[in-house]
Protein backbone atom coordinates (compact mmCIF):
# COMPACT_ATOMS: atom_id res chain seq x y z
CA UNK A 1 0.00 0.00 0.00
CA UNK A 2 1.54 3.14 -1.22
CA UNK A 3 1.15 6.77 1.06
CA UNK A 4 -1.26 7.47 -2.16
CA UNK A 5 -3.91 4.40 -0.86
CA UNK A 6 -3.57 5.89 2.84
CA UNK A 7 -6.77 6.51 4.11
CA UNK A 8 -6.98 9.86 5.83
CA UNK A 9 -7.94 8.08 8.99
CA UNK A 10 -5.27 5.39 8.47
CA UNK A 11 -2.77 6.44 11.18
CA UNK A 12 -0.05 4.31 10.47
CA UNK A 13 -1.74 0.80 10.92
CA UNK A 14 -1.08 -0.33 7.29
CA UNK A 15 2.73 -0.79 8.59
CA UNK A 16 1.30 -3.31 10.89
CA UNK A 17 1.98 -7.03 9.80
CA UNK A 18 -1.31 -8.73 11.08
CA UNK A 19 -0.46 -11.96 10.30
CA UNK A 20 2.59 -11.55 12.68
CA UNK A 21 0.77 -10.59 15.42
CA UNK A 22 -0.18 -12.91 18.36
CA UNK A 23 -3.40 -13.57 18.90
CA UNK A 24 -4.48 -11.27 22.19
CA UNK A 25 -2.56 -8.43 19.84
CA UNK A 26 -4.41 -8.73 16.51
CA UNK A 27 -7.38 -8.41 18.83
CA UNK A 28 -6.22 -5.45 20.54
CA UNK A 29 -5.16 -4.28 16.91
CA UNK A 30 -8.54 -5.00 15.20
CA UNK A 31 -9.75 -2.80 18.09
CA UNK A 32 -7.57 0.40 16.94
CA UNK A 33 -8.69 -0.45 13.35
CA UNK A 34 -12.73 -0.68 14.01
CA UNK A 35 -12.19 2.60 15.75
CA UNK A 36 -10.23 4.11 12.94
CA UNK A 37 -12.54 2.63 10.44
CA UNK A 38 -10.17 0.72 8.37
CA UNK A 39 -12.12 -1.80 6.35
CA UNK A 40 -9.86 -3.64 4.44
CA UNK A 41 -7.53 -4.53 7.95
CA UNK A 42 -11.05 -5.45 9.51
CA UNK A 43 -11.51 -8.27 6.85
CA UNK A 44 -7.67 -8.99 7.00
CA UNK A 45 -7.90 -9.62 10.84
CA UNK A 46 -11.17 -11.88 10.56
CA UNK A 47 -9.64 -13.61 7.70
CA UNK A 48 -6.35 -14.33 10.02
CA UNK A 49 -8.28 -15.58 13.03
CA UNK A 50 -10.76 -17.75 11.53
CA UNK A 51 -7.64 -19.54 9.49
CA UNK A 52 -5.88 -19.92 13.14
CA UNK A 53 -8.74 -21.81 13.70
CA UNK A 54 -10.82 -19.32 15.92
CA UNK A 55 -15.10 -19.65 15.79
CA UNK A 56 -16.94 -17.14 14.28
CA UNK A 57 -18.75 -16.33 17.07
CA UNK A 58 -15.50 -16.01 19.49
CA UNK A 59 -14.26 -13.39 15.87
CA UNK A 60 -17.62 -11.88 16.29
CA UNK A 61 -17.55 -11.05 20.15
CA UNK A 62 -13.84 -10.60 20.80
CA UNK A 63 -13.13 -8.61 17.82
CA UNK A 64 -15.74 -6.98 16.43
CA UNK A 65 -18.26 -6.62 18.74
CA UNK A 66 -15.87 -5.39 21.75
CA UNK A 67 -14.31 -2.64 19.54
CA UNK A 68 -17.34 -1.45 18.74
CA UNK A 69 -18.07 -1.60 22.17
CA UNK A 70 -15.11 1.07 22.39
CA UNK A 71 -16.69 2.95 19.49
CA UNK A 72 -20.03 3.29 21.36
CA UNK A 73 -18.53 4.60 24.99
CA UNK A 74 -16.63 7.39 23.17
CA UNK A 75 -19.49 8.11 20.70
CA UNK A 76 -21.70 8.49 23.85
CA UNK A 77 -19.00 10.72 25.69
CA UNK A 78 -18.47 12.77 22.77
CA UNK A 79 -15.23 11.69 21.59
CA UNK A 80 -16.31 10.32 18.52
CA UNK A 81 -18.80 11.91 16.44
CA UNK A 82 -21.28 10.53 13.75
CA UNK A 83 -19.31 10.00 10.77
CA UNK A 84 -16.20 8.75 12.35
CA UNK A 85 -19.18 6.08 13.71
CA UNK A 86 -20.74 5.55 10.11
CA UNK A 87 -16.96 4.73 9.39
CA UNK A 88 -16.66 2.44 12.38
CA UNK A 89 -19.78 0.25 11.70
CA UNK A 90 -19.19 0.56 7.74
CA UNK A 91 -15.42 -1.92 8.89
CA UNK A 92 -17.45 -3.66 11.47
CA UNK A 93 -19.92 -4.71 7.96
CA UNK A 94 -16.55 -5.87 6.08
CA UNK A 95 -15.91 -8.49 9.04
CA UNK A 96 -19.53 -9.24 9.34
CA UNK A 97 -19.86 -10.00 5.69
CA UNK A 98 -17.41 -12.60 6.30
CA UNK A 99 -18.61 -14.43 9.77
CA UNK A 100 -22.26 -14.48 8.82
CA UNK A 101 -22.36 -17.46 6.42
CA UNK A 102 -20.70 -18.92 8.92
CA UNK A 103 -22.48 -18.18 11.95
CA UNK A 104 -25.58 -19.63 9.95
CA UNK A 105 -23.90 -22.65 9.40
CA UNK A 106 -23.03 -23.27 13.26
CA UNK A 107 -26.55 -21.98 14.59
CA UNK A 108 -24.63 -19.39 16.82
CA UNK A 109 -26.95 -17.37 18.49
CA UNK A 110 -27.21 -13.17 18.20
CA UNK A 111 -27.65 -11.62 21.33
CA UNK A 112 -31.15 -10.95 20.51
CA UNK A 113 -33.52 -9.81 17.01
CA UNK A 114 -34.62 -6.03 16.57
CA UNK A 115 -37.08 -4.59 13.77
CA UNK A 116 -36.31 -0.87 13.21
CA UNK A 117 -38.08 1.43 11.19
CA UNK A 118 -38.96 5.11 10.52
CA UNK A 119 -42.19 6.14 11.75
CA UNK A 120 -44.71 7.16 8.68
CA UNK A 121 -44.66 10.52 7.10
CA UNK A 122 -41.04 10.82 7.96
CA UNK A 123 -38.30 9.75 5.15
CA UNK A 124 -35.32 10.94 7.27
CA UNK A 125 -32.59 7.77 8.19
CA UNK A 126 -29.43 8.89 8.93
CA UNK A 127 -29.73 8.50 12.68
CA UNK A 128 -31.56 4.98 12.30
CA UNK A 129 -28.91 3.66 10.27
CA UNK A 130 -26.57 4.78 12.69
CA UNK A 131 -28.55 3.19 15.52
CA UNK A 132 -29.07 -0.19 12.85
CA UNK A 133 -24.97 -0.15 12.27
CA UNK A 134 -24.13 0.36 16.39
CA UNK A 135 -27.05 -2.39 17.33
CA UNK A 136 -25.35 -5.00 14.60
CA UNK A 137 -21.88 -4.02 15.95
CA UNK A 138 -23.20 -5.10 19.62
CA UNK A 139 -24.16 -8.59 17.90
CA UNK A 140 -27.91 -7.87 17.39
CA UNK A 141 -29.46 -8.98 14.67
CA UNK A 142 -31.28 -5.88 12.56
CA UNK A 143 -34.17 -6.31 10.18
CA UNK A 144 -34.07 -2.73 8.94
CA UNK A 145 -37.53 -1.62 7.41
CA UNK A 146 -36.59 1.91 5.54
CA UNK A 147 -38.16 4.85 6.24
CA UNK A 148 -42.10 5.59 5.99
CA UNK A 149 -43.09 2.51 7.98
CA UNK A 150 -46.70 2.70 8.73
CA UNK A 151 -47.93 0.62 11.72
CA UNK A 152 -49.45 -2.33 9.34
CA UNK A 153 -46.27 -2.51 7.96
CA UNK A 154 -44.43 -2.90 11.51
CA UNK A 155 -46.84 -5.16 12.78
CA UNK A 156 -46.49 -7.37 9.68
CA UNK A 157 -42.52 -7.42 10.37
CA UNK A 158 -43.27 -8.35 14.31
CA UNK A 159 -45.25 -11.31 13.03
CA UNK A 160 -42.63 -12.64 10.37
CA UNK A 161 -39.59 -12.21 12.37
CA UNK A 162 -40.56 -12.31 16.12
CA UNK A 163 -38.50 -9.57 17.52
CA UNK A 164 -36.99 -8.71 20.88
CA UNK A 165 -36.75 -5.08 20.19
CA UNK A 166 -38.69 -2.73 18.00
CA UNK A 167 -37.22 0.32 17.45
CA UNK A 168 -38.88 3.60 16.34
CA UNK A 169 -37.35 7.01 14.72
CA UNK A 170 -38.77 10.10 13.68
CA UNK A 171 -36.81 13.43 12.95
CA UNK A 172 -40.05 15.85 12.43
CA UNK A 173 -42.09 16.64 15.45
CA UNK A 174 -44.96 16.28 13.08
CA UNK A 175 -44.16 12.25 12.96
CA UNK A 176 -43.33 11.78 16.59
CA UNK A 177 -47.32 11.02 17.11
CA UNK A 178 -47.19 8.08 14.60
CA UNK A 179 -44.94 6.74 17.44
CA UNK A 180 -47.93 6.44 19.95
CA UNK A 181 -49.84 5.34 16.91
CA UNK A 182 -48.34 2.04 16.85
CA UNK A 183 -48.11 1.13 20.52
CA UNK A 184 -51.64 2.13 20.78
CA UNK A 185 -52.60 -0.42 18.11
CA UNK A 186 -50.29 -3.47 19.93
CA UNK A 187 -52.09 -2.71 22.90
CA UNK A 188 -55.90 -2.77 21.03
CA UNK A 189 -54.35 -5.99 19.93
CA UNK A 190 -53.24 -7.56 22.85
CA UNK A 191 -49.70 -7.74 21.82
CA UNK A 192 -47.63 -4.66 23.41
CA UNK A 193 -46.21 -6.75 25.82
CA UNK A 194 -44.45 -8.63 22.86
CA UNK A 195 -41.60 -6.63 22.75
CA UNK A 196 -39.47 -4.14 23.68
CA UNK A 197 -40.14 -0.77 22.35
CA UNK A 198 -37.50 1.70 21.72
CA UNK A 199 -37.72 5.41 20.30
CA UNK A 200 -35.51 7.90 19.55
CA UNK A 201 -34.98 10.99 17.08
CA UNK A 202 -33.67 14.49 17.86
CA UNK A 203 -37.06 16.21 18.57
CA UNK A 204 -37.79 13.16 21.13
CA UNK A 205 -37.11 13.27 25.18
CA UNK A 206 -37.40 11.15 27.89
CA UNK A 207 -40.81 12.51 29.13
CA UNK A 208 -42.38 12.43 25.53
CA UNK A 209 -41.03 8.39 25.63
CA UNK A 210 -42.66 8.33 28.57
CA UNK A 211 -45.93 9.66 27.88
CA UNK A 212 -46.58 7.28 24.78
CA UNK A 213 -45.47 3.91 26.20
CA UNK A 214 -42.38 3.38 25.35
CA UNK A 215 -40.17 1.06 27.14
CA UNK A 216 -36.82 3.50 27.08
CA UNK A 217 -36.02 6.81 25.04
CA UNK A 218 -32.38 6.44 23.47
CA UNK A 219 -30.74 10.13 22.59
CA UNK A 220 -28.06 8.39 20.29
CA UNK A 221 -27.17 5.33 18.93
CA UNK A 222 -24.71 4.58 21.64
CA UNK A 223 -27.29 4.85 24.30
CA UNK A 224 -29.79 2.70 21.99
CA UNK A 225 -27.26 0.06 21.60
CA UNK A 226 -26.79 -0.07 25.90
CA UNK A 227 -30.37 -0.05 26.58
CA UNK A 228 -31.51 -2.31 23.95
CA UNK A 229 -28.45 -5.17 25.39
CA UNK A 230 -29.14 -4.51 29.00
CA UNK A 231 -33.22 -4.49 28.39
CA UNK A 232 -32.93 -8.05 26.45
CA UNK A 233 -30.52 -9.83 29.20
CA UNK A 234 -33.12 -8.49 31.81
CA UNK A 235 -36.12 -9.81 29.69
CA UNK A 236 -34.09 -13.19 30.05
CA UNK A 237 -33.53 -12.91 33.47
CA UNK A 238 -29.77 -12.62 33.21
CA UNK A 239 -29.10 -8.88 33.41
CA UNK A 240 -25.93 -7.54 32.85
CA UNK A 241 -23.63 -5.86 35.64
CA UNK A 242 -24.82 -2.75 36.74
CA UNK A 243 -22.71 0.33 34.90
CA UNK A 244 -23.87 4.11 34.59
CA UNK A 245 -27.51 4.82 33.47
CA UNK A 246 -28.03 5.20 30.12
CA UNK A 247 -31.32 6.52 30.36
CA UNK A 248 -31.72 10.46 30.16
């Protein structure tokens, strides 16, 4: 690679030989590279472990999923900002392309299912792809239904893919009802209990979560990615060890 293929957020890791490093320090090194956003050295690194004979799923959690870990806490402290994120989870998709055939094959389980959507009337997505790309980097898996999503169209998602989490975003404060909308109508129909509800945007706050039903308000895609992990384990009865609120 030639200081003309450097990536302006390539701080000196194509120097690194991956394939010479020990195991515990291509680890530590596919950490650095997630957070830089370095795709092709993502791909390298899973390529390198599974051939040393590593599982997917011990790539997928050690790897990937713990750097993006790191990603989140500085995203959520301000230390990171969106697109050096979208960069993040766009090297965290080069690894996943690779360990998801074969985390099919072996049955390994995701640490739980979320349908996400943007509410009706409302065709903005950055910020829901952003939550989408941080919830698959924690090891969810995301059945991402666009923007627009009317509430026949969530509920027909629920029923198809069972979800532990649905996840609602709206960016206008004229779509935020639509939000209520669809609880409303899983409650007429017995079924709000189903799953966990999530909702976020920029015009949302806690109280307006609140007020329609929702099981947690997330302010960014860090916090979503927390709540929606620390929600599912205490669904299951095995909740996770107690850390700083994420709620706001």
């Amino acid at each position: 690679m030639t200081d003309v293929d450097n990536d302006a957020n390539n701080s000196g890791d194509d120097d690194v030989d991956l394939a010479a490093l020990s195991d515990e320090d291509l680890t530590l090194q596919m950490h650095d590279d997630l957070y830089d956003g370095l795709k092709e050295e993502i791909a390298e690194g899973t390529t390198i472990l599974l051939d040393r004979g590593w599982s997917a799923e011990k790539v997928l959690n050690d790897a990937l999923v713990e750097g993006m870990r790191i990603v989140g806490i500085d995203f959520r402290d301000g230390i990171l900002f969106v697109p050096e994120v979208l960069l993040s989870a766009h090297a965290m998709k080069a690894g996943m392309e690779i360990l998801r055939p074969l985390l099919a094959e072996t049955g390994a389980e995701s640490v739980g299912k979320v349908v996400i959507g943007t509410v009706k009337g409302d065709i903005h997505d950055i910020g829901k792809n952003l939550v989408a790309m941080m919830l698959e980097g924690a090891g969810f898996e995301v059945i991402d239904l666009g923007i627009n999503t009317d509430v026949d169209e969530f509920i027909s998602a629920l029923d198809e893919h069972q979800p532990d989490i649905l996840g609602m975003s709206a960016l206008l404060t004229t779509t935020m009802p639509y939000m209520k909308v669809v609880i409303d109508t899983l409650t007429e129909r017995n079924r709000r209990a189903d799953q966990i509800i999530l909702v976020g945007g920029a015009p949302l706050n806690q109280e307006f979560g609140d007020a329609i039903g929702a099981d947690a308000y997330c302010r960014d895609a860090a916090v979503a990615s927390e709540m929606a992990k620390e929600l599912v384990m205490a669904r299951r009865g095995n909740p996770e060890p107690a850390g700083p609120s994420v709620r706001t």
